[in-house]
PDB file of N, CA and C in Angstrom:
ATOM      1  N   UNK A   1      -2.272 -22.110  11.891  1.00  0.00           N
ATOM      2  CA  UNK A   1      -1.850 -22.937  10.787  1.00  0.00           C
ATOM      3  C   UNK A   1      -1.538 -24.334  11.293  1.00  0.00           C
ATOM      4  N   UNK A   2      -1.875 -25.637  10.562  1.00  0.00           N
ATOM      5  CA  UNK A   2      -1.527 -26.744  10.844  1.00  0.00           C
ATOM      6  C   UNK A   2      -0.133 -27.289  10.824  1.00  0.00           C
ATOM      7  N   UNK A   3       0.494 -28.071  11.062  1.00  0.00           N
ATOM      8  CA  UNK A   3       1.781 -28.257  10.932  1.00  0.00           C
ATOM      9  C   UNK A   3       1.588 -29.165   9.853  1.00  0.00           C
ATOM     10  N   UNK A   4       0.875 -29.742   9.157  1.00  0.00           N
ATOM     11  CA  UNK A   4       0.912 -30.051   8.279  1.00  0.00           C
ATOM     12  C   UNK A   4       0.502 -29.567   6.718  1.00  0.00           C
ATOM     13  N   UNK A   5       0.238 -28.200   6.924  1.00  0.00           N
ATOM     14  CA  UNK A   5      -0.035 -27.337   5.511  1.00  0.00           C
ATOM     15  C   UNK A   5       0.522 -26.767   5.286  1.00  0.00           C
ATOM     16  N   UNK A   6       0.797 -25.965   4.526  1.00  0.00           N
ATOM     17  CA  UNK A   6       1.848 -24.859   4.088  1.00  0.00           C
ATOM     18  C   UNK A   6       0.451 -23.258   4.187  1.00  0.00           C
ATOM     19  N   UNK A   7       1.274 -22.065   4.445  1.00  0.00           N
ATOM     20  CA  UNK A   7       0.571 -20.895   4.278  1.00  0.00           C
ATOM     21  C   UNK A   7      -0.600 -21.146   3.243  1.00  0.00           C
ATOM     22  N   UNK A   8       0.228 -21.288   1.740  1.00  0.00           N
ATOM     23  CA  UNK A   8      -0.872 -21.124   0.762  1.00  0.00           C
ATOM     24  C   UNK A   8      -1.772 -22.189   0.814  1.00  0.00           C
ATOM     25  N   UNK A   9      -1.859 -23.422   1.572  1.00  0.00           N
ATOM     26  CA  UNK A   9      -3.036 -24.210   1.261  1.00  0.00           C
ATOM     27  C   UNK A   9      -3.856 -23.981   2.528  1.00  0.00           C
ATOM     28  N   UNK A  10      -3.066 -22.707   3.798  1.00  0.00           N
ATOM     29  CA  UNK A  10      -4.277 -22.359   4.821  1.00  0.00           C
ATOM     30  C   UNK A  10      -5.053 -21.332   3.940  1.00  0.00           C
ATOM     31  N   UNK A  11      -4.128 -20.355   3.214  1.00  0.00           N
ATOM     32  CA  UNK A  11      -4.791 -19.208   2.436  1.00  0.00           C
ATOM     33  C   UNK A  11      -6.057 -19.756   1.676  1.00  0.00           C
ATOM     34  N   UNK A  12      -5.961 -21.182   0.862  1.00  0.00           N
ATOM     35  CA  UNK A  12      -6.703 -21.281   0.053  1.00  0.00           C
ATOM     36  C   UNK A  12      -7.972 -21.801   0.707  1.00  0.00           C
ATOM     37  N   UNK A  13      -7.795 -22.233   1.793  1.00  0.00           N
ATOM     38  CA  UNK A  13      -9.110 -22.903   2.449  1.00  0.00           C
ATOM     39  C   UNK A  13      -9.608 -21.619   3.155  1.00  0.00           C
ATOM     40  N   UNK A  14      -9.297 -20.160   3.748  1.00  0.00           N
ATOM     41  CA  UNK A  14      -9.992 -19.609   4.291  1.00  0.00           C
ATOM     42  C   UNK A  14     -10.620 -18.720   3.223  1.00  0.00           C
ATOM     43  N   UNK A  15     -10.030 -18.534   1.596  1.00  0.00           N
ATOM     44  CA  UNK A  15     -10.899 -17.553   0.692  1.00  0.00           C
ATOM     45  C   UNK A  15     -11.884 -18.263   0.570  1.00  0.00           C
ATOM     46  N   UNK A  16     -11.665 -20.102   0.756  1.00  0.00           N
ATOM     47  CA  UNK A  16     -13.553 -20.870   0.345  1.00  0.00           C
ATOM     48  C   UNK A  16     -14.496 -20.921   1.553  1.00  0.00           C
ATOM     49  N   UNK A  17     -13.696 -20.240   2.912  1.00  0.00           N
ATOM     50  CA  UNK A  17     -14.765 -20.814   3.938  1.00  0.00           C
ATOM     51  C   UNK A  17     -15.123 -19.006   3.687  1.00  0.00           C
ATOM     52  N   UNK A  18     -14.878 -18.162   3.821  1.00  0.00           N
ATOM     53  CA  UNK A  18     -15.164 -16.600   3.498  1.00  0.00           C
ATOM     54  C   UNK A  18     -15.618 -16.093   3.257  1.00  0.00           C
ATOM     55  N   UNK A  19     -15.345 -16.658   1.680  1.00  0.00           N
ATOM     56  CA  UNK A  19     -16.016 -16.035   0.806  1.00  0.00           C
ATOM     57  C   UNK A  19     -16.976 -17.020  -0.467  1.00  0.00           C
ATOM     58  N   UNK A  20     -16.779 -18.235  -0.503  1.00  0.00           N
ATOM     59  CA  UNK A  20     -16.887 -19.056  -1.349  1.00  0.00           C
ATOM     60  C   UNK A  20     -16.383 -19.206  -2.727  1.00  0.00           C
ATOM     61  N   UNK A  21     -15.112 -18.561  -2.919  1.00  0.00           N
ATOM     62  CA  UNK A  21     -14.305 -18.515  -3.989  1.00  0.00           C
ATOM     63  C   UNK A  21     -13.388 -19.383  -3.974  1.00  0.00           C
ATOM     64  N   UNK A  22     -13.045 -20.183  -5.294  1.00  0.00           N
ATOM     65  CA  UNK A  22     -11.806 -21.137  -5.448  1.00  0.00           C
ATOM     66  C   UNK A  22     -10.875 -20.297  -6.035  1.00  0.00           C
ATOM     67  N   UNK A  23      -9.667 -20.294  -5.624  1.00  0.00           N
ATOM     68  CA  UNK A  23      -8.526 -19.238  -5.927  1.00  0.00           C
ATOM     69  C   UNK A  23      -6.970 -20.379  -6.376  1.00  0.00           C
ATOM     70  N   UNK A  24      -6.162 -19.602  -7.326  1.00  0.00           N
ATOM     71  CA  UNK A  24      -5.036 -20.743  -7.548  1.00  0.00           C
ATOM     72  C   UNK A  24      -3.910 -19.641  -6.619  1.00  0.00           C
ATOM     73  N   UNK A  25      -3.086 -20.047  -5.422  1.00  0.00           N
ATOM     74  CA  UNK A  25      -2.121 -19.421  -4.690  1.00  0.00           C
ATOM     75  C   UNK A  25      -1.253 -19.076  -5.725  1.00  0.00           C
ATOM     76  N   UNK A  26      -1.090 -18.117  -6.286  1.00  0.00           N
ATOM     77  CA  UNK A  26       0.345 -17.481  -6.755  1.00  0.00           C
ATOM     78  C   UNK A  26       1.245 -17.515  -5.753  1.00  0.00           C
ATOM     79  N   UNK A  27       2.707 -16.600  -6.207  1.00  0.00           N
ATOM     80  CA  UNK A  27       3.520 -15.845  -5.596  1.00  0.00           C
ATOM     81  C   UNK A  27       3.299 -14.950  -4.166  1.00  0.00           C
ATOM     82  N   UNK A  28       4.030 -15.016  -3.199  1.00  0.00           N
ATOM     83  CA  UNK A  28       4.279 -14.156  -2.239  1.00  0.00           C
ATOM     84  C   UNK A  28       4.441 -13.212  -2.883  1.00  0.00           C
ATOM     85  N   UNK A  29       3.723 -12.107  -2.624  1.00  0.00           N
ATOM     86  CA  UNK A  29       3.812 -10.629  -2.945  1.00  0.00           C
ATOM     87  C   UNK A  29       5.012  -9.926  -1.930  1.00  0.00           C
ATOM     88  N   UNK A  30       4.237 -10.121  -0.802  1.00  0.00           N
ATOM     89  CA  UNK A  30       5.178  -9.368   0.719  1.00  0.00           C
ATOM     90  C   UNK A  30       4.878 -10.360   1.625  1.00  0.00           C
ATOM     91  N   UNK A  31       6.297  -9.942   2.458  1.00  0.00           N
ATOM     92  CA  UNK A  31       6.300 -11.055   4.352  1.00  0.00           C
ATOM     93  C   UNK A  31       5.784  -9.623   4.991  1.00  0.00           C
ATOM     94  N   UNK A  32       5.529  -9.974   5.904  1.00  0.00           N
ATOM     95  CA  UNK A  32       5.895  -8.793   6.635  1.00  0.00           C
ATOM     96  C   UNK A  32       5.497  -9.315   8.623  1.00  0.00           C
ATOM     97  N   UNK A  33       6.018  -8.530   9.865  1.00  0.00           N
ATOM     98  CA  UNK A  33       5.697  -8.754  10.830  1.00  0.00           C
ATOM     99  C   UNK A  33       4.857  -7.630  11.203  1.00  0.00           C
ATOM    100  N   UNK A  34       4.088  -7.818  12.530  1.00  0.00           N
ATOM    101  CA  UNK A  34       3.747  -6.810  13.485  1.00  0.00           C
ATOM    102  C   UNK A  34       3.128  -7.202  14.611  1.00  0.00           C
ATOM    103  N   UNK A  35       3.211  -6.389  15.579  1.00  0.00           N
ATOM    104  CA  UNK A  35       2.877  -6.674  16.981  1.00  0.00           C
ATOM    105  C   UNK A  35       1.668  -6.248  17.179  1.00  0.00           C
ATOM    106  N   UNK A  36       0.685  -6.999  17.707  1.00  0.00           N
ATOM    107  CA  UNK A  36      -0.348  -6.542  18.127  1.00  0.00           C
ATOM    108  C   UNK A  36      -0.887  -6.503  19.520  1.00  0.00           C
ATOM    109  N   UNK A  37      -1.859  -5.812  19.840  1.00  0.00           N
ATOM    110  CA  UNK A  37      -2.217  -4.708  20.609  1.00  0.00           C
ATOM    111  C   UNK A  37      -2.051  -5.084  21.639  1.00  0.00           C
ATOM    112  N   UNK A  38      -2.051  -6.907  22.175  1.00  0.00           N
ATOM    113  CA  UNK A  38      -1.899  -7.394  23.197  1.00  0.00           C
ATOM    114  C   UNK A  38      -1.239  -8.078  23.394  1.00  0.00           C
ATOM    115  N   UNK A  39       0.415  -7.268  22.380  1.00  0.00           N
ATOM    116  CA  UNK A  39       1.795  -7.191  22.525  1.00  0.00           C
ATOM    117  C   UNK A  39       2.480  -8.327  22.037  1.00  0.00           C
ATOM    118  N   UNK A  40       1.718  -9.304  21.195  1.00  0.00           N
ATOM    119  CA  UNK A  40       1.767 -10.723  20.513  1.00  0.00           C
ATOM    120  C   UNK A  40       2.618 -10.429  18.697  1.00  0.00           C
ATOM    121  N   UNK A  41       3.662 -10.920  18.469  1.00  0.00           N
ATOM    122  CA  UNK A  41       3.870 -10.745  17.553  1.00  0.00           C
ATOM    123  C   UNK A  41       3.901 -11.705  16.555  1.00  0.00           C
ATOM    124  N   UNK A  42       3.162 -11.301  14.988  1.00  0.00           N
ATOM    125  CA  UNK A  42       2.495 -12.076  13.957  1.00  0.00           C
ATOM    126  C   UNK A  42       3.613 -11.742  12.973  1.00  0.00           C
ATOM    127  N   UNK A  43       3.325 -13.406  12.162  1.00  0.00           N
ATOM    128  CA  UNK A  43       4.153 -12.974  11.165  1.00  0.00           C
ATOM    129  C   UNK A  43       3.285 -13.358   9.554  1.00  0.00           C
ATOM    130  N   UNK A  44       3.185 -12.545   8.649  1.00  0.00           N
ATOM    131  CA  UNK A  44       2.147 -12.434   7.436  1.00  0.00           C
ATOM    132  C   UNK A  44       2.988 -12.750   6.246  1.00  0.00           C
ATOM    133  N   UNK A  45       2.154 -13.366   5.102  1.00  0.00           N
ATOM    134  CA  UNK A  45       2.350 -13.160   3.943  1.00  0.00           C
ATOM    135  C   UNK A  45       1.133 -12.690   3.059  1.00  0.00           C
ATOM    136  N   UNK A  46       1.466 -11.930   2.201  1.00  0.00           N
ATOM    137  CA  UNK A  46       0.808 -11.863   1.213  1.00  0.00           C
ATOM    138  C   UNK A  46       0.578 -12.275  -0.124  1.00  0.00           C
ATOM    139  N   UNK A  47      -0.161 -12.724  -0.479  1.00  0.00           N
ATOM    140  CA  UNK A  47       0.056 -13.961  -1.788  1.00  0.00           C
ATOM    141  C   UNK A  47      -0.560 -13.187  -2.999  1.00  0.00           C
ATOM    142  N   UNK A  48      -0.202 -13.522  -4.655  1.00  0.00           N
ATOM    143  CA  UNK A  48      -1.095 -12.976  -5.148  1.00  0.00           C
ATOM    144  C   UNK A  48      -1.434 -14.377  -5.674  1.00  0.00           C
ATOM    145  N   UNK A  49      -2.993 -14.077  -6.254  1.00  0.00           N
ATOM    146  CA  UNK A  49      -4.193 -15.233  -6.076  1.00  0.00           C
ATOM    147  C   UNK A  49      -4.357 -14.841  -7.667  1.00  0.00           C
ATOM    148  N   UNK A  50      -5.043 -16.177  -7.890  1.00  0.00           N
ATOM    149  CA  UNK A  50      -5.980 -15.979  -9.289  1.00  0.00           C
ATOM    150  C   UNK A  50      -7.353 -16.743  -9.246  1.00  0.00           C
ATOM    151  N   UNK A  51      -8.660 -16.061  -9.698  1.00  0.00           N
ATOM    152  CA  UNK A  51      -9.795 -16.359  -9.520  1.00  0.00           C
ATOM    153  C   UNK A  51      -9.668 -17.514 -10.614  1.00  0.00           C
ATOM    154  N   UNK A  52     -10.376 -18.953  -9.735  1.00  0.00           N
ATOM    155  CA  UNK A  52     -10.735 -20.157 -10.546  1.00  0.00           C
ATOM    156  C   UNK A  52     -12.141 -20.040 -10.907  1.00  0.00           C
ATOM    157  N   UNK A  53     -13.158 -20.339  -9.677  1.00  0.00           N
ATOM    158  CA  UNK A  53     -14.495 -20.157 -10.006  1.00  0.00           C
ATOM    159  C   UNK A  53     -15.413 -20.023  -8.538  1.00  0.00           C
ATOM    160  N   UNK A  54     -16.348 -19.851  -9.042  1.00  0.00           N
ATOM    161  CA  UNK A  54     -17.155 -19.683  -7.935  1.00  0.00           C
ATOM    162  C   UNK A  54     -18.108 -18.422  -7.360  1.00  0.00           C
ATOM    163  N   UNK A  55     -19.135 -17.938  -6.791  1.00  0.00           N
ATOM    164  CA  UNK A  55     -20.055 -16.854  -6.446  1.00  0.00           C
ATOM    165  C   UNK A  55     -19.742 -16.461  -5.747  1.00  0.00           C
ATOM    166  N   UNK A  56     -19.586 -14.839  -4.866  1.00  0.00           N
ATOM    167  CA  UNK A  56     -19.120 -14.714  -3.512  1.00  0.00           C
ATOM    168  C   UNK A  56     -20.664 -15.051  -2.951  1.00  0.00           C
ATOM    169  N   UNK A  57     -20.261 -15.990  -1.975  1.00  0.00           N
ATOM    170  CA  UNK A  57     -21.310 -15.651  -0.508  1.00  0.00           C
ATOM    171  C   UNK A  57     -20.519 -15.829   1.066  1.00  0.00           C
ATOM    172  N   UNK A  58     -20.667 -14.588   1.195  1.00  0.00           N
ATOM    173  CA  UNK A  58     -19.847 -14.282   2.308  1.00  0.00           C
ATOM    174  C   UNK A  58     -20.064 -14.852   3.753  1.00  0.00           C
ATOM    175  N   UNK A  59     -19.452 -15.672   4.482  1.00  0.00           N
ATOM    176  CA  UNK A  59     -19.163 -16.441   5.568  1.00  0.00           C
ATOM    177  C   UNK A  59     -20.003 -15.430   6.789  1.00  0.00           C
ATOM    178  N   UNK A  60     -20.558 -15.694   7.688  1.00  0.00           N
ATOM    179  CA  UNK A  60     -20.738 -14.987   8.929  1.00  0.00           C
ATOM    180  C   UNK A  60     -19.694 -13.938   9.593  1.00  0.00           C
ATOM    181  N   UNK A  61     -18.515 -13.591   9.069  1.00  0.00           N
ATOM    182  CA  UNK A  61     -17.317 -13.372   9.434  1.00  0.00           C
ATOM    183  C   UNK A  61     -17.411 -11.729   8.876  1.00  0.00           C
ATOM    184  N   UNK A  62     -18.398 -11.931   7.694  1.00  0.00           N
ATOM    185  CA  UNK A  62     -17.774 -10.363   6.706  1.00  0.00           C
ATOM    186  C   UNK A  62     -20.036  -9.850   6.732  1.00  0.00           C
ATOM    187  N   UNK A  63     -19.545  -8.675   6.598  1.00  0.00           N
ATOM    188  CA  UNK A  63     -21.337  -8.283   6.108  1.00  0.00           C
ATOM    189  C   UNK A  63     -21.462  -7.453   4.730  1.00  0.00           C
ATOM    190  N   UNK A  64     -19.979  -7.440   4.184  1.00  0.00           N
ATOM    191  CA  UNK A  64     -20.753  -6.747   2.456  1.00  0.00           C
ATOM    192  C   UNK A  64     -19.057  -7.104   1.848  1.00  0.00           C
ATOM    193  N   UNK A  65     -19.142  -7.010   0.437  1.00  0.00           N
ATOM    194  CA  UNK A  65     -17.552  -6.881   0.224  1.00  0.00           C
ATOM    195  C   UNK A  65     -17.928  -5.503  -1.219  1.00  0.00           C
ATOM    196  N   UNK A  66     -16.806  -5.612  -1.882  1.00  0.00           N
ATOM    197  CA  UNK A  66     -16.649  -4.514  -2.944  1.00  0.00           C
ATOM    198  C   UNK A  66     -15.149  -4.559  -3.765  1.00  0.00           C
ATOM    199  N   UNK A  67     -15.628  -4.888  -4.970  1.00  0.00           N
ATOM    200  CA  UNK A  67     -14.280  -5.066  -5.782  1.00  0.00           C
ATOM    201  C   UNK A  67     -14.066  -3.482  -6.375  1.00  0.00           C
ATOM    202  N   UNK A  68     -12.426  -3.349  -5.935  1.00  0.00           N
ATOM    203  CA  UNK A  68     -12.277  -2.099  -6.250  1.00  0.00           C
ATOM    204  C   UNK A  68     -11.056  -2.400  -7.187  1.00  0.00           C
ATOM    205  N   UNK A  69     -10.734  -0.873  -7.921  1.00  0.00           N
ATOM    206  CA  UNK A  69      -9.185  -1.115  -8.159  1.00  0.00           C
ATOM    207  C   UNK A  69      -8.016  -1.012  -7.409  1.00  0.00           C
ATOM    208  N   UNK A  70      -6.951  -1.207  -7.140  1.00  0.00           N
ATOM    209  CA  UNK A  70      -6.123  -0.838  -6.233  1.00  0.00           C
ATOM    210  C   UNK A  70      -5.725   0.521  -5.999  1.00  0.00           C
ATOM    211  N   UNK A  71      -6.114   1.387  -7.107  1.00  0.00           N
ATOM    212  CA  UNK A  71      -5.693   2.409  -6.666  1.00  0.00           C
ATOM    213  C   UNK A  71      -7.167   3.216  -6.135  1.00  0.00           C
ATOM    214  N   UNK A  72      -7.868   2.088  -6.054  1.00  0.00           N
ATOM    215  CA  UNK A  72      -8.909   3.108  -5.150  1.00  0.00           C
ATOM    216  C   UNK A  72      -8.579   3.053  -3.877  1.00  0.00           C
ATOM    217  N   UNK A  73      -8.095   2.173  -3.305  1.00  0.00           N
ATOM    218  CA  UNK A  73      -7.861   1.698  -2.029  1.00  0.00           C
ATOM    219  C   UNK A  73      -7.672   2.745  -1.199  1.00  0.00           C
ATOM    220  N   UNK A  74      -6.959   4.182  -1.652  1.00  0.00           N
ATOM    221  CA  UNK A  74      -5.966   4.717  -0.543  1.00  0.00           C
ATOM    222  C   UNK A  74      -7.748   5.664  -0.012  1.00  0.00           C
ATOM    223  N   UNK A  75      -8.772   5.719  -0.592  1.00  0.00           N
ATOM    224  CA  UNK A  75      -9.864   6.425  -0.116  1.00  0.00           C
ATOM    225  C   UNK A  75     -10.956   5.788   1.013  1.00  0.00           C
ATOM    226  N   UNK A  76     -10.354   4.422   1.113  1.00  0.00           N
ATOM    227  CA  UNK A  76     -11.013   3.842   2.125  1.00  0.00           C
ATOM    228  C   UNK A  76     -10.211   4.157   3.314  1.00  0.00           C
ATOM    229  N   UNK A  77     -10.544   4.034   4.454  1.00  0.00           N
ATOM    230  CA  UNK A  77     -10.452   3.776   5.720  1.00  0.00           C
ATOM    231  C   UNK A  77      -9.354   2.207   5.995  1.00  0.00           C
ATOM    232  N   UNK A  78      -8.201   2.483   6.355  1.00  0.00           N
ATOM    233  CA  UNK A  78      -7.347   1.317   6.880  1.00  0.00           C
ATOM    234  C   UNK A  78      -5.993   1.687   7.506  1.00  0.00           C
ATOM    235  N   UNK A  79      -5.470   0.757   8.043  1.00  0.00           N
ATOM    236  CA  UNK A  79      -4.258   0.823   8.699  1.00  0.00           C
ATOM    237  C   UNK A  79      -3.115   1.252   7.823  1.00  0.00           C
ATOM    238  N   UNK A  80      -2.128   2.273   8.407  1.00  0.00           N
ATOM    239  CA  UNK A  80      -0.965   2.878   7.102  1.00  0.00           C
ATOM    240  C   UNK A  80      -0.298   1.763   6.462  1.00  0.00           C
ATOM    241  N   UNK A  81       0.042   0.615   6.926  1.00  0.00           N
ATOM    242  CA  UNK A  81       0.480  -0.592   6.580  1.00  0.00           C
ATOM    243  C   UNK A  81       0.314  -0.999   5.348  1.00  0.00           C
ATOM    244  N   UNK A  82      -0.955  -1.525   5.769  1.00  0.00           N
ATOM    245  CA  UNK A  82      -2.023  -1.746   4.703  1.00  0.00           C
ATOM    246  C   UNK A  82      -1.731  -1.183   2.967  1.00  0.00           C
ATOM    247  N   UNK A  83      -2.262  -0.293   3.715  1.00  0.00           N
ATOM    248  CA  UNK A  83      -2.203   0.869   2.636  1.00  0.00           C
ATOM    249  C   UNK A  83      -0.753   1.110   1.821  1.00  0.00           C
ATOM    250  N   UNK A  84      -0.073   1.411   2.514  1.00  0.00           N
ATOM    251  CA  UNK A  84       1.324   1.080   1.357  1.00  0.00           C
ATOM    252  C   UNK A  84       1.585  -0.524   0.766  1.00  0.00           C
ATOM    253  N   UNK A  85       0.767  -1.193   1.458  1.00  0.00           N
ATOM    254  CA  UNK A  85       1.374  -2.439   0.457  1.00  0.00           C
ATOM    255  C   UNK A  85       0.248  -2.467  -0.461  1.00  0.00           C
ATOM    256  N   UNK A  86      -0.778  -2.027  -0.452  1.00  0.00           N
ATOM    257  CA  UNK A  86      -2.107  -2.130  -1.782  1.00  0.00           C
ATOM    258  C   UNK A  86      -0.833  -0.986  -2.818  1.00  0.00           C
ATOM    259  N   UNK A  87      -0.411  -0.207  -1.812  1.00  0.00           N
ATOM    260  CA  UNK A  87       0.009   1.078  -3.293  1.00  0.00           C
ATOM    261  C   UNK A  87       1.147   0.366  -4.007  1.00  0.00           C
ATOM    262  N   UNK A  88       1.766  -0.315  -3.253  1.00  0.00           N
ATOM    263  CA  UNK A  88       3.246  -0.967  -3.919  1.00  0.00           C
ATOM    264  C   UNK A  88       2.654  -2.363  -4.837  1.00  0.00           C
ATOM    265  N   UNK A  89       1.525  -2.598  -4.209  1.00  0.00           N
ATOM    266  CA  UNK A  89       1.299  -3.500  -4.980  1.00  0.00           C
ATOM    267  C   UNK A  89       0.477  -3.153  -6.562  1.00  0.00           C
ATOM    268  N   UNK A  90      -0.471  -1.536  -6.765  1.00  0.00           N
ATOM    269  CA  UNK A  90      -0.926  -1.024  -7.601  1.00  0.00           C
ATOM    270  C   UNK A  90       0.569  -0.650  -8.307  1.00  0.00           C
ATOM    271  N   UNK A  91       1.305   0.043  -8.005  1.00  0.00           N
ATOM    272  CA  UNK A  91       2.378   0.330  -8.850  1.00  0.00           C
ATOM    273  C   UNK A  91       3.270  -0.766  -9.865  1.00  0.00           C
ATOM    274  N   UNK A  92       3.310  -2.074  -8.830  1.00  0.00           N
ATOM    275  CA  UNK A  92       3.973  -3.402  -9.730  1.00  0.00           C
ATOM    276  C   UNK A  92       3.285  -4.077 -10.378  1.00  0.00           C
ATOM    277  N   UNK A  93       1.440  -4.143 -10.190  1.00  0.00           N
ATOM    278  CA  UNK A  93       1.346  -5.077 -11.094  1.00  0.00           C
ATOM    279  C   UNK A  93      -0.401  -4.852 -11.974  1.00  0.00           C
ATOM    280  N   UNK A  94      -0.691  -3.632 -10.870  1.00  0.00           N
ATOM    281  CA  UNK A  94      -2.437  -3.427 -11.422  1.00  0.00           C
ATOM    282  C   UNK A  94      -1.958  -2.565 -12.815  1.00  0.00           C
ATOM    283  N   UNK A  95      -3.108  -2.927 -13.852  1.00  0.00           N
ATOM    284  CA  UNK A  95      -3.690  -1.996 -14.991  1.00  0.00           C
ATOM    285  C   UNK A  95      -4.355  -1.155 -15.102  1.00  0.00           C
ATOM    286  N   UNK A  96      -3.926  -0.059 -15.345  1.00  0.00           N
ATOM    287  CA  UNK A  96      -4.306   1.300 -15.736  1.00  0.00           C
ATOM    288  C   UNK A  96      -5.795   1.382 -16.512  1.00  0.00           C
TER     289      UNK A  96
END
């Protein structure tokens, strides 16, 4: 992150280099920390976003994507982490 941006305006420049989507930064959903593997510890937010405009074409970075609902999430493959914050986040705010 630059010392001159804030989280949500790094967030918003990596969903357009990514994915090619313009997004408006909502609310922090969750902070959260964790240490990784080569014992470095990160510190995260999670934002919720709203689609402005734009096509996905995905950056060199990703090779397919897939819009799901949140409560499909828990059938994919991911870290337990993860995964409880998609569920906490299906419980507070996704539609049935």
């Amino acid at each position: 992150m630059d010392k001159k941006t804030t989280p949500g305006d790094n967030l918003e420049r990596e969903i357009k280099e990514e994915t090619n989507l313009k997004v408006k930064i909502g609310e922090p959903f969750n902070v959260f920390t964790f240490k990784t593997d080569m014992g470095e510890f990160k510190f995260g937010i999670t934002f919720l976003c709203d689609y402005i405009k734009g096509k996905i074409k995905l950056s060199s970075e990703h090779i397919d994507y897939q819009w799901i609902n949140p409560q499909e999430f828990n059938q994919f493959k991911s870290v337990p982490s993860l995964k409880k914050e998609i569920k906490r986040y299906a419980k507070k705010y996704a539609k049935d």
